[in-house]
N, C-alpha and C. Protein backbone atom coordinates (compact mmCIF):
# COMPACT_ATOMS: atom_id res chain seq x y z
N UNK A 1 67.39 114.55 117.12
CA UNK A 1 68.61 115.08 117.71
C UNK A 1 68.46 115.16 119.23
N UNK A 2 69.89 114.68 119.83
CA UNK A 2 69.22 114.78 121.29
C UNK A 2 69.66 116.36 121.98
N UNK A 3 68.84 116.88 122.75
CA UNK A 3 68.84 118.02 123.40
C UNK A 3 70.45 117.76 123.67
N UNK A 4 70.72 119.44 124.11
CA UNK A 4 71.92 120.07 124.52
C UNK A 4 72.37 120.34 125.83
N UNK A 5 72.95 119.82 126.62
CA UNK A 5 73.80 120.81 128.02
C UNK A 5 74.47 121.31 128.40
N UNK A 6 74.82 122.45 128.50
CA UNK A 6 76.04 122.53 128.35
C UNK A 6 76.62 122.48 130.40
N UNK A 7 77.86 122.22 130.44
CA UNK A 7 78.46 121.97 131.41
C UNK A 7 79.60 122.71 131.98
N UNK A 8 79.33 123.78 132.74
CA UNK A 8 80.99 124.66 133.52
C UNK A 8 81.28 124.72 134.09
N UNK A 9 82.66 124.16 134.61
CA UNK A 9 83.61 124.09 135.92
C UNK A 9 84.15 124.83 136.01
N UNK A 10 84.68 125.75 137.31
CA UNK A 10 85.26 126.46 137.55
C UNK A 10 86.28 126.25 138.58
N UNK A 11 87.01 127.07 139.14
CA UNK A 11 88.24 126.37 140.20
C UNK A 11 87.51 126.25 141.44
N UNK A 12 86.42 126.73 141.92
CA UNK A 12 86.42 125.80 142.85
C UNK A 12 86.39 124.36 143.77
N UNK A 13 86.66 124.28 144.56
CA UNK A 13 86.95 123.38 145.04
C UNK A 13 85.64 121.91 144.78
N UNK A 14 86.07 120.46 144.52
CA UNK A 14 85.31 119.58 144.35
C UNK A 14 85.01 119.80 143.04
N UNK A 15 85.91 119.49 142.09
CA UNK A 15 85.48 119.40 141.07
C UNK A 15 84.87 117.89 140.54
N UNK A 16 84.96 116.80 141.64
CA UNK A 16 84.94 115.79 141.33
C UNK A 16 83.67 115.35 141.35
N UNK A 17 82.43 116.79 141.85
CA UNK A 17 81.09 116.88 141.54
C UNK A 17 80.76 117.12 139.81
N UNK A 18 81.51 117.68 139.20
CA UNK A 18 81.79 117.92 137.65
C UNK A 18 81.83 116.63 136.94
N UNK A 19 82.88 115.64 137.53
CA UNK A 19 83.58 114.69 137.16
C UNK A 19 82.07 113.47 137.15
N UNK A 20 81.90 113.32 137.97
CA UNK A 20 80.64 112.55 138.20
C UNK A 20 79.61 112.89 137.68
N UNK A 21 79.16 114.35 137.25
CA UNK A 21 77.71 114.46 136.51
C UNK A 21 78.25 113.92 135.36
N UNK A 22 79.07 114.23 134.64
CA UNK A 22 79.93 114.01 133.18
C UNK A 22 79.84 112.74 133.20
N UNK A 23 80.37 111.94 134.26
CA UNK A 23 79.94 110.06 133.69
C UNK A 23 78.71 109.83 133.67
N UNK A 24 77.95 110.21 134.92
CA UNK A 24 76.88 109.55 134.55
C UNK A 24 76.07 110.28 133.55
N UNK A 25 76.25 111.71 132.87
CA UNK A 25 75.46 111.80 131.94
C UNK A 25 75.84 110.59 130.65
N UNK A 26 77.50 110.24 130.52
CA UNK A 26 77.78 109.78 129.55
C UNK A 26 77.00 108.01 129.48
N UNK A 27 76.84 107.48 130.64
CA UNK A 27 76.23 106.00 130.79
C UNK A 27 74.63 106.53 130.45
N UNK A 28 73.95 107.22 130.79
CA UNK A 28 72.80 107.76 130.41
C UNK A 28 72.20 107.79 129.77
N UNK A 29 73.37 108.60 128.30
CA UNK A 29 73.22 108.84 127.53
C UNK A 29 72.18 109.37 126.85
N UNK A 30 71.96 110.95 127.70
CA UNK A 30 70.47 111.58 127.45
C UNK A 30 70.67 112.68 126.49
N UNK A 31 71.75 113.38 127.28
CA UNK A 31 72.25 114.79 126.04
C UNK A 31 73.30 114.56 125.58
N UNK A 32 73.50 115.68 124.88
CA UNK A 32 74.79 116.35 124.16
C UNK A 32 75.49 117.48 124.95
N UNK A 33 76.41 116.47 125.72
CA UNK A 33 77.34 117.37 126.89
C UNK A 33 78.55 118.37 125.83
N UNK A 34 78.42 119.79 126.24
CA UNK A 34 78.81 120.93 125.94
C UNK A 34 79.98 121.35 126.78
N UNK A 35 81.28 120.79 127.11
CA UNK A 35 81.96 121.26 128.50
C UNK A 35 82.80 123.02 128.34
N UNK A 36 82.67 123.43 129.27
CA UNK A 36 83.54 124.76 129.35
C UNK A 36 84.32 124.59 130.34
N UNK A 37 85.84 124.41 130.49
CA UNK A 37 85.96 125.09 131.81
C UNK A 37 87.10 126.31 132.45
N UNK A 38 86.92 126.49 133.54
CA UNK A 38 87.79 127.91 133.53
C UNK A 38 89.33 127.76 133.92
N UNK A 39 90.15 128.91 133.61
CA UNK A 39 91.45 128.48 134.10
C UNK A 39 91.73 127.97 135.38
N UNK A 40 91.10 128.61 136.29
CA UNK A 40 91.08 127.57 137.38
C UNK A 40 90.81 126.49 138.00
N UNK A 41 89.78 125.81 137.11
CA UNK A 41 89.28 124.92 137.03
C UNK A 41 90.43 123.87 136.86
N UNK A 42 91.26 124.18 135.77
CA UNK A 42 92.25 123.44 135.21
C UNK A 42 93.14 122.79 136.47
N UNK A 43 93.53 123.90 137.25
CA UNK A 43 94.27 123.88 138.24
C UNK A 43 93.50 122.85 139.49
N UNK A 44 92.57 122.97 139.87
CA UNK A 44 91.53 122.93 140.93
C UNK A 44 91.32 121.14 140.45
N UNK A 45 91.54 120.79 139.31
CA UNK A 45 91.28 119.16 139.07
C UNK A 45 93.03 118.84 139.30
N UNK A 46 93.61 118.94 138.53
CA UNK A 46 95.03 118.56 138.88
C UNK A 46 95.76 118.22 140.79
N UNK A 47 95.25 119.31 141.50
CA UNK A 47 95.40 119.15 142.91
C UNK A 47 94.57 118.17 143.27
N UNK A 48 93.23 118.52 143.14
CA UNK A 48 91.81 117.86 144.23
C UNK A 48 91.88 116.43 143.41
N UNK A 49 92.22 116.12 141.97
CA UNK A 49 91.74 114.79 141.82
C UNK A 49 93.14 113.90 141.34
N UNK A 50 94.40 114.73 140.56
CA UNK A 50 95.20 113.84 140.29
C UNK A 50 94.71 113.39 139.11
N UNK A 51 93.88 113.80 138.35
CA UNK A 51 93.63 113.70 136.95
C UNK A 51 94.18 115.24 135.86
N UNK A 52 94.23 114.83 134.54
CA UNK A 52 94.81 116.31 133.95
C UNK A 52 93.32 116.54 133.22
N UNK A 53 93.40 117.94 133.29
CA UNK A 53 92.27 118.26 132.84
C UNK A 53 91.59 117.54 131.81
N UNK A 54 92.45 117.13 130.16
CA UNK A 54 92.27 116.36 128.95
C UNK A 54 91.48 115.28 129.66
N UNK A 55 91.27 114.79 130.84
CA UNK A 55 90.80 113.52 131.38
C UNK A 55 89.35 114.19 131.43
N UNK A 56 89.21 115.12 132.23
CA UNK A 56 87.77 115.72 132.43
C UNK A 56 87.16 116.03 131.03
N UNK A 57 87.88 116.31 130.08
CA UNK A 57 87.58 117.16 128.66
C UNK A 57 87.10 115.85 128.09
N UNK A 58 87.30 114.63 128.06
CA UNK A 58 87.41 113.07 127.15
C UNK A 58 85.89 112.91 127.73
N UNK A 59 85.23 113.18 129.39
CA UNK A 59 84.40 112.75 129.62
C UNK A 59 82.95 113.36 128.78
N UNK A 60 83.27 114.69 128.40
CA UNK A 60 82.17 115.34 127.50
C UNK A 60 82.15 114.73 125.93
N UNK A 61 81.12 115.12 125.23
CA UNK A 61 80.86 115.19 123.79
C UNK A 61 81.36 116.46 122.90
N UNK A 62 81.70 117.35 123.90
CA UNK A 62 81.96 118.36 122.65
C UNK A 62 82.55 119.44 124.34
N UNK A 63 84.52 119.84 123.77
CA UNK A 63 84.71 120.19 124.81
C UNK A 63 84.96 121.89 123.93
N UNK A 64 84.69 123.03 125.21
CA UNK A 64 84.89 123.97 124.08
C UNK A 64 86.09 125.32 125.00
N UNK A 65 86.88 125.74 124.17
CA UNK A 65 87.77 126.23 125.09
C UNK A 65 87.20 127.96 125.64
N UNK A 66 87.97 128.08 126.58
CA UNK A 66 87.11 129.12 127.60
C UNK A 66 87.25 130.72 126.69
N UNK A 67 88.45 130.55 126.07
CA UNK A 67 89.02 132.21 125.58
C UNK A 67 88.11 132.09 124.78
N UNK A 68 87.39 131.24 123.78
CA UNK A 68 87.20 131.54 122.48
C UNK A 68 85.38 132.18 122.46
N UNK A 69 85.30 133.57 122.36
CA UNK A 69 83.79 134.14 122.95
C UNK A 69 83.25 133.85 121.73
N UNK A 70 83.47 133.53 120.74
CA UNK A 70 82.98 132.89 119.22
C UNK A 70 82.41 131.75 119.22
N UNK A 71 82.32 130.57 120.10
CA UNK A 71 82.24 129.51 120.07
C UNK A 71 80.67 129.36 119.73
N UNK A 72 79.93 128.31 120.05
CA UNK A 72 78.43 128.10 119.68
C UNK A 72 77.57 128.10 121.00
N UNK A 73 78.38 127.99 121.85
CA UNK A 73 77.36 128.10 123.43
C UNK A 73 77.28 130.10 123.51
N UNK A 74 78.24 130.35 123.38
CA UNK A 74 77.81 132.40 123.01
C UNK A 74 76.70 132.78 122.48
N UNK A 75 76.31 132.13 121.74
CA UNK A 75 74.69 132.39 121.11
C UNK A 75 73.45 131.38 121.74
N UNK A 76 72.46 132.91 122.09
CA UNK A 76 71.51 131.99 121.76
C UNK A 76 70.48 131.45 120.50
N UNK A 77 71.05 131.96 119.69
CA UNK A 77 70.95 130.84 118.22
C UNK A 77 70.80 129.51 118.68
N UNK A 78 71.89 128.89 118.99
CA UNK A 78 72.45 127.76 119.39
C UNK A 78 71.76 126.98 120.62
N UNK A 79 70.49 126.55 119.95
CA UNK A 79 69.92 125.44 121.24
C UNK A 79 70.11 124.43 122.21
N UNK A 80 69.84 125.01 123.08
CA UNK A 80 70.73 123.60 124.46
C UNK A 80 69.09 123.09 125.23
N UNK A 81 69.13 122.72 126.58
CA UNK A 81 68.31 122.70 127.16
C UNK A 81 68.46 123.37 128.23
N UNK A 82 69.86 123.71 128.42
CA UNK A 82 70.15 124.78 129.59
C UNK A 82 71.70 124.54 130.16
N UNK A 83 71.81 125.04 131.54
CA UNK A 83 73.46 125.07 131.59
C UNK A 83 73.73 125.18 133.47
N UNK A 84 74.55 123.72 133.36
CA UNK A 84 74.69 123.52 134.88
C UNK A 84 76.44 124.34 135.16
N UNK A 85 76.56 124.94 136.19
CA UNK A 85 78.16 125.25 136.79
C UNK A 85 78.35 124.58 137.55
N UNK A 86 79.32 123.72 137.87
CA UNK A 86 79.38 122.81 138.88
C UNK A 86 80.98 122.08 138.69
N UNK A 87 81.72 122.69 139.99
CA UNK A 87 81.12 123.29 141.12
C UNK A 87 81.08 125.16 140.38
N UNK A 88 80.64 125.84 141.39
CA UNK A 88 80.76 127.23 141.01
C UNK A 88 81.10 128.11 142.05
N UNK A 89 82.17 128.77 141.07
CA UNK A 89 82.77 129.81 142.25
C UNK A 89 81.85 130.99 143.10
N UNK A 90 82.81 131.61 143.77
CA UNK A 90 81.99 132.62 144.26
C UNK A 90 82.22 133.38 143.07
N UNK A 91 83.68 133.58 142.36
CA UNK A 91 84.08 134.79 141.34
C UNK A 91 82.88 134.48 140.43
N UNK A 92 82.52 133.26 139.77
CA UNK A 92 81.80 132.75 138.71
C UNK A 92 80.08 133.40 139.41
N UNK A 93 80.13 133.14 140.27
CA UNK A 93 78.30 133.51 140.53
C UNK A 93 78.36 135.08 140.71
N UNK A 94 79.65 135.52 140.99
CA UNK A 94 79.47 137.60 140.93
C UNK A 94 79.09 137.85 139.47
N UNK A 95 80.18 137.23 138.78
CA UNK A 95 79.74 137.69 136.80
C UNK A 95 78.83 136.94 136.67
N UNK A 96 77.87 136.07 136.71
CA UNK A 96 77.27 135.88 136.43
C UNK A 96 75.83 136.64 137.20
N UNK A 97 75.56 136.70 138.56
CA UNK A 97 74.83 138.30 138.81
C UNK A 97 74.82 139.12 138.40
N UNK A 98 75.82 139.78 137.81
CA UNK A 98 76.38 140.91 137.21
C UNK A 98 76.77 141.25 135.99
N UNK A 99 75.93 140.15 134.97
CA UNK A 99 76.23 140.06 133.80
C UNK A 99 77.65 140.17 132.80
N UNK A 100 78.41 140.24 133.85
CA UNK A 100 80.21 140.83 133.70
C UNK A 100 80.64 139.05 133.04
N UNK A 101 80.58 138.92 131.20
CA UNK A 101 81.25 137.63 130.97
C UNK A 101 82.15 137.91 130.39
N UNK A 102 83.23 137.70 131.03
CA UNK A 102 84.83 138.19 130.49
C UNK A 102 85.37 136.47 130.17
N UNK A 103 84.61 135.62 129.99
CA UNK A 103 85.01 134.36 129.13
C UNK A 103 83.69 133.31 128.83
N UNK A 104 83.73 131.99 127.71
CA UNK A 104 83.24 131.63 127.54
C UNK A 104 81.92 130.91 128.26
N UNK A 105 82.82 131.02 129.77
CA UNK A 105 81.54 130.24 130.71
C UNK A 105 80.72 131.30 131.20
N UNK A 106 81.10 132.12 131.22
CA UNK A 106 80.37 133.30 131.75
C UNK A 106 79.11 133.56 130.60
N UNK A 107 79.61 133.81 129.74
CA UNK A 107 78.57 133.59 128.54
C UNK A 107 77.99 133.19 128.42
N UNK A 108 77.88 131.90 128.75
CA UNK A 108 76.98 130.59 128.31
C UNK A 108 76.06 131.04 128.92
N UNK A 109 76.56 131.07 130.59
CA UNK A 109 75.62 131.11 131.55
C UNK A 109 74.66 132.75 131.49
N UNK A 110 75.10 133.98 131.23
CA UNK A 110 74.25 134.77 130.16
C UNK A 110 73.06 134.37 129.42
N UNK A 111 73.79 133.62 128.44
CA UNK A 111 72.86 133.33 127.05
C UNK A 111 71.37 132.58 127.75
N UNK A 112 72.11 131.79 128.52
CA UNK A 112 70.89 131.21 129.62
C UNK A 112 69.95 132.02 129.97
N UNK A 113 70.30 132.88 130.82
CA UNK A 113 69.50 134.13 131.97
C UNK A 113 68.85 134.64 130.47
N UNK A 114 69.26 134.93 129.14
CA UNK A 114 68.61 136.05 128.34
C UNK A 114 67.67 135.47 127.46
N UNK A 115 68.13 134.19 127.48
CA UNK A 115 66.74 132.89 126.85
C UNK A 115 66.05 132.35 127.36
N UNK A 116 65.93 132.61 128.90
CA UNK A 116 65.07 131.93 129.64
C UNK A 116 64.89 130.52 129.45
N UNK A 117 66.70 130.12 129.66
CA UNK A 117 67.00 128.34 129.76
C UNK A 117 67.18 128.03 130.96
N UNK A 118 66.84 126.80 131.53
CA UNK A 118 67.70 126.59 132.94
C UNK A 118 68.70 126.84 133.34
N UNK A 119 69.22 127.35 134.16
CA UNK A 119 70.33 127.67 134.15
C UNK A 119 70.75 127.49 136.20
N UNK A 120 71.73 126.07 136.41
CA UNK A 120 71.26 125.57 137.59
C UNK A 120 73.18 125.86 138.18
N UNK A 121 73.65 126.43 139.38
CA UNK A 121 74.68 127.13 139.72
C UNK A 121 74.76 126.14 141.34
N UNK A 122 75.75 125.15 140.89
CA UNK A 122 76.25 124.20 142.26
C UNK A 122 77.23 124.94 142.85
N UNK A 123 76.62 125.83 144.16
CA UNK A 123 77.67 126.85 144.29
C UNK A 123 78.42 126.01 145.70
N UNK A 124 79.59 126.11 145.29
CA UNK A 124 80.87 126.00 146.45
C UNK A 124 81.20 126.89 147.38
N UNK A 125 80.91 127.09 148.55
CA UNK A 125 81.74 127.62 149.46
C UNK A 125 81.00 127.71 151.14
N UNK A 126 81.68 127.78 151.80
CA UNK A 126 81.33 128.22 152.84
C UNK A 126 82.00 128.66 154.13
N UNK A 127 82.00 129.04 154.92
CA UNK A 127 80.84 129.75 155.36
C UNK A 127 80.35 130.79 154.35
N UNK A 128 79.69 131.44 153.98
CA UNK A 128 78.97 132.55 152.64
C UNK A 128 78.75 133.46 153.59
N UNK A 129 79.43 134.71 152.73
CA UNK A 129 79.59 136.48 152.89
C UNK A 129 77.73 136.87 152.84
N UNK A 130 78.01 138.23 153.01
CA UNK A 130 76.29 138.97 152.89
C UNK A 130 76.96 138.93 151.07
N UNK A 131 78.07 139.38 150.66
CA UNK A 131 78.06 139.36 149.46
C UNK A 131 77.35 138.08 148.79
N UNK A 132 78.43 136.67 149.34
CA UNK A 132 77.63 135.77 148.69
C UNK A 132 76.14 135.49 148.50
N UNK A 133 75.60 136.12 149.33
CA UNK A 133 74.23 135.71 149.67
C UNK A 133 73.74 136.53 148.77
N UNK A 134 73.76 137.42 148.51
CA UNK A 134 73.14 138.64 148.03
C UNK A 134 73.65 138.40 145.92
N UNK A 135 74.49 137.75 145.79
CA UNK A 135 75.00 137.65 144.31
C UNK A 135 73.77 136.48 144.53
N UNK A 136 73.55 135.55 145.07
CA UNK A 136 72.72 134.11 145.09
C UNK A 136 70.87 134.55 145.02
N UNK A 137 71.01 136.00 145.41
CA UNK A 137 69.15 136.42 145.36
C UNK A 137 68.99 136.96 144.14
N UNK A 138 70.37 137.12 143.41
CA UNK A 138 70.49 137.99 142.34
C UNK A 138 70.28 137.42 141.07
N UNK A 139 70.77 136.10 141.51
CA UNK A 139 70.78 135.70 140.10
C UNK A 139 69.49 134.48 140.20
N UNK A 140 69.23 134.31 141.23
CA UNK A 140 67.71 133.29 141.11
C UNK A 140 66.40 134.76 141.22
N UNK A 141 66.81 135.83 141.50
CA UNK A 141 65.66 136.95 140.78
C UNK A 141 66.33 136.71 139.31
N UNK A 142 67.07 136.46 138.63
CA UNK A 142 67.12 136.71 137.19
C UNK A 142 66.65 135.22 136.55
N UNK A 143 66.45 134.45 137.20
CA UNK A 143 66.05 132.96 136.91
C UNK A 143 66.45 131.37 136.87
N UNK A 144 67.83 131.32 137.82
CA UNK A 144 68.77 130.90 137.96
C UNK A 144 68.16 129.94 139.10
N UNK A 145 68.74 128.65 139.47
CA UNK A 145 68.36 128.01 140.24
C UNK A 145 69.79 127.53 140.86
N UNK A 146 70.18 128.09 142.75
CA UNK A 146 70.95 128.00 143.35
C UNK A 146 70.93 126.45 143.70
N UNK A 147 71.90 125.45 143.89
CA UNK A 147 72.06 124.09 144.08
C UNK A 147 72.86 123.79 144.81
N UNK A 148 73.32 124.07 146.04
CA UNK A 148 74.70 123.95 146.49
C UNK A 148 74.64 122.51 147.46
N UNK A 149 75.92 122.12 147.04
CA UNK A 149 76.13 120.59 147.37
C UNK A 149 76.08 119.65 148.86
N UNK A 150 74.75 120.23 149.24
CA UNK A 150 74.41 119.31 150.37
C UNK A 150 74.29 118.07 150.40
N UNK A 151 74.73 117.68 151.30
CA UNK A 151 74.40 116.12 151.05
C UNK A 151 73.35 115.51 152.12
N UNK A 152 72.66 114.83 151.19
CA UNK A 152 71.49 114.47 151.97
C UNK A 152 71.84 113.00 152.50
N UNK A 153 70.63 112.36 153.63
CA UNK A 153 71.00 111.14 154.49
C UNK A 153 70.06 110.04 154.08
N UNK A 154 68.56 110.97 153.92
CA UNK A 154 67.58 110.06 154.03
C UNK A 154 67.75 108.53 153.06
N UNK A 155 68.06 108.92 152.02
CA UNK A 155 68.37 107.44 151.26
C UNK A 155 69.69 106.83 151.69
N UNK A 156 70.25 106.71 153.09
CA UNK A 156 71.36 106.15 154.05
C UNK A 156 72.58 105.46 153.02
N UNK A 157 73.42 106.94 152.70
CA UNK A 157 74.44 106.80 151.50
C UNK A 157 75.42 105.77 152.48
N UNK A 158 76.16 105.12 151.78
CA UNK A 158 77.64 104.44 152.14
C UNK A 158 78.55 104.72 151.77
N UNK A 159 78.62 105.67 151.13
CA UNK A 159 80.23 106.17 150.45
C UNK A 159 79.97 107.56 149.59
N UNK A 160 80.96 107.82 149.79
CA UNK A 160 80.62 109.50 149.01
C UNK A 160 80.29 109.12 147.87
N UNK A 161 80.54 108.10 146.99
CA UNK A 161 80.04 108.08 145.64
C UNK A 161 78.44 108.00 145.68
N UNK A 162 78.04 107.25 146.77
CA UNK A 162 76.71 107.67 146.78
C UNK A 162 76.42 109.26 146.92
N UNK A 163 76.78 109.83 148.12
CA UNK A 163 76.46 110.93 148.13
C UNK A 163 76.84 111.83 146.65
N UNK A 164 77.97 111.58 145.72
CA UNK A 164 77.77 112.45 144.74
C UNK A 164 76.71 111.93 143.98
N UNK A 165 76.27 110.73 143.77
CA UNK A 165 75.37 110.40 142.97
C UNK A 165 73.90 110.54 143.68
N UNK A 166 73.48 111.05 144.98
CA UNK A 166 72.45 112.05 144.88
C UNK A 166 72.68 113.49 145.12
N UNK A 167 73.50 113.82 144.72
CA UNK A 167 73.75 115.50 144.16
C UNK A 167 73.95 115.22 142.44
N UNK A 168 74.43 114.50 141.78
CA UNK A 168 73.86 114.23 140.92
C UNK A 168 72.65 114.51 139.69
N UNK A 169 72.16 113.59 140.79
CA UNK A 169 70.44 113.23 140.59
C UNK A 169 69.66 114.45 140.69
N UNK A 170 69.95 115.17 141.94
CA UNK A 170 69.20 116.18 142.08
C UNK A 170 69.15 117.46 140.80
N UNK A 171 70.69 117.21 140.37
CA UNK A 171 70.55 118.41 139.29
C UNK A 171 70.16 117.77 137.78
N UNK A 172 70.16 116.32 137.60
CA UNK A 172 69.46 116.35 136.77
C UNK A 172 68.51 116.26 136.51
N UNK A 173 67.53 116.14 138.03
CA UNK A 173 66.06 116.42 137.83
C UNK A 173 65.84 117.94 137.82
N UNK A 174 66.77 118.89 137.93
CA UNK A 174 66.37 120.38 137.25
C UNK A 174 66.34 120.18 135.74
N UNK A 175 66.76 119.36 135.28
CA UNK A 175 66.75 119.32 133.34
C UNK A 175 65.74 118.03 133.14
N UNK A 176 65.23 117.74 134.11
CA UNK A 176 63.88 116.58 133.63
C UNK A 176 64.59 115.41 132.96
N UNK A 177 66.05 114.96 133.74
CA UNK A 177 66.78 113.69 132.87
C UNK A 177 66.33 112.39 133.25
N UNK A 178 65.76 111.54 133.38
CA UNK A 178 65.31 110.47 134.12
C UNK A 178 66.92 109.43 134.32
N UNK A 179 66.75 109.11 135.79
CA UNK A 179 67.95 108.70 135.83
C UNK A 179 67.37 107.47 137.11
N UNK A 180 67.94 106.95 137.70
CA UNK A 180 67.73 106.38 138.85
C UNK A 180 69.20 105.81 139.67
N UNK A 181 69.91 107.34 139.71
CA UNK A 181 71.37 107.29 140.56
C UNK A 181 71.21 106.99 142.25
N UNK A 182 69.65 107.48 142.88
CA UNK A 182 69.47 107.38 144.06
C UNK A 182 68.45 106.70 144.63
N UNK A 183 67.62 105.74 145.61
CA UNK A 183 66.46 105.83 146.23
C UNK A 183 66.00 106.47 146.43
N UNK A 184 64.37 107.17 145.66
CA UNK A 184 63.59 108.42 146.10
C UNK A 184 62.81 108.12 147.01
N UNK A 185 62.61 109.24 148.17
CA UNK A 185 62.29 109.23 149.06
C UNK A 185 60.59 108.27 149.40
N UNK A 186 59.88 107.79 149.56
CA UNK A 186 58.80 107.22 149.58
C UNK A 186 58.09 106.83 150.47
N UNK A 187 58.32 107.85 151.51
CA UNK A 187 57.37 107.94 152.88
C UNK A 187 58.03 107.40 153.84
N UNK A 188 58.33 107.62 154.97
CA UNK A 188 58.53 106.80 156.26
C UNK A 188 57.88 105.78 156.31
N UNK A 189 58.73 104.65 156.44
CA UNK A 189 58.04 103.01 156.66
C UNK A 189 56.90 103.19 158.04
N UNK A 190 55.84 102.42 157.93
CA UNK A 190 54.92 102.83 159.37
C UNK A 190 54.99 100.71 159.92
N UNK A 191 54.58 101.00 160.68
CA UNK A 191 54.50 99.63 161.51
C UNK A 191 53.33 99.33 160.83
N UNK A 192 52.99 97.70 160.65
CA UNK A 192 51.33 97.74 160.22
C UNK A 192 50.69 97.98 160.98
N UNK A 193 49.40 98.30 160.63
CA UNK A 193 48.34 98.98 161.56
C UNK A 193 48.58 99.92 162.33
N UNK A 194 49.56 101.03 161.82
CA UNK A 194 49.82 101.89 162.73
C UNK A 194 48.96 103.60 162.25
N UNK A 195 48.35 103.83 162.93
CA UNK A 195 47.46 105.47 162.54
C UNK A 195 48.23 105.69 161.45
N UNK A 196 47.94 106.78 161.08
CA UNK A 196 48.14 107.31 159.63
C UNK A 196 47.71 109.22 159.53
């Protein structure tokens, strides 16, 4: 059976970082994508991408709706390998500091922190409050790994699809997925014969 991930979007902004882990997990084909996402979320793809949500929902294996706190990601019975948010709100990283899950994604991401699963939070926003900062020490003291969507140069992207596909990459090397979405880094080229 192949391991579990589960996957939660929320309304913040760039959901089309969501959109892109979801394909390329699906070409991959490593796990069993778990999607949640929040009411705002719903909203937040419709503006930013011009897709309807059912489009984002088709890209998972198993989509699960947010009201229903019954579902199988609520338990940790229910084995995954862990649980990416992406993107993630500021509202989404307070309940989730704060153990406050007033819906299904909130939960998940719980069940995570209380099973000691990965549990990896692509947080959206900026400039960031002392609040934000302070929900972000909170929940990587509870075991959480903060990811927020920098984009890196060194592998000299050409198009944002590169750049989402090493933000990507990066979070699925928090779940040990072997992928090869980016050029890894491999030393500064030296001149021959040049010191060392």
């Amino acid at each position: 059976m192949r391991d579990r991930l589960v996957v939660g979007v929320t309304g913040a902004s760039a959901p089309h970082l969501a959109i892109h882990l979801l394909t390329s997990l699906r070409q991959i084909d490593a796990v069993e994508t778990h999607l949640v996402m929040s009411r705002a979320a719903h909203r937040t793809v419709e503006l930013e991408t011009g897709l309807r949500p059912a489009d984002v929902a088709a890209l998972a294996d198993v989509c699960h709706q947010r009201g229903d706190i019954a579902d199988s990601i609520a338990s940790g019975s229910f084995r995954t390998a862990g649980m990416v948010v992406v993107p993630c709100s500021m509202k989404t990283l307070a309940g989730i500091a704060h153990g406050y899950s007033d819906d299904l994604l909130t939960r998940a991401a719980d069940v995570c922190l209380k099973e000691r699963r990965r549990l990896v939070l692509v947080t959206r926003e900026t400039p960031l409050s002392l609040v934000h900062l302070r929900n972000m020490t909170a929940v990587t003291e509870a075991g959480a790994v903060v990811l927020p969507p920098v984009p890196a140069f060194y592998h000299q992207p050409e198009s944002v699809d590169d750049l989402l596909a090493h933000l990507t990459g990066k979070v699925l090397d928090q779940f040990g997925i072997d992928h090869d979405l980016f050029p890894r880094w491999q030393g500064a080229r030296r001149e021959p014969g040049a010191a060392r």
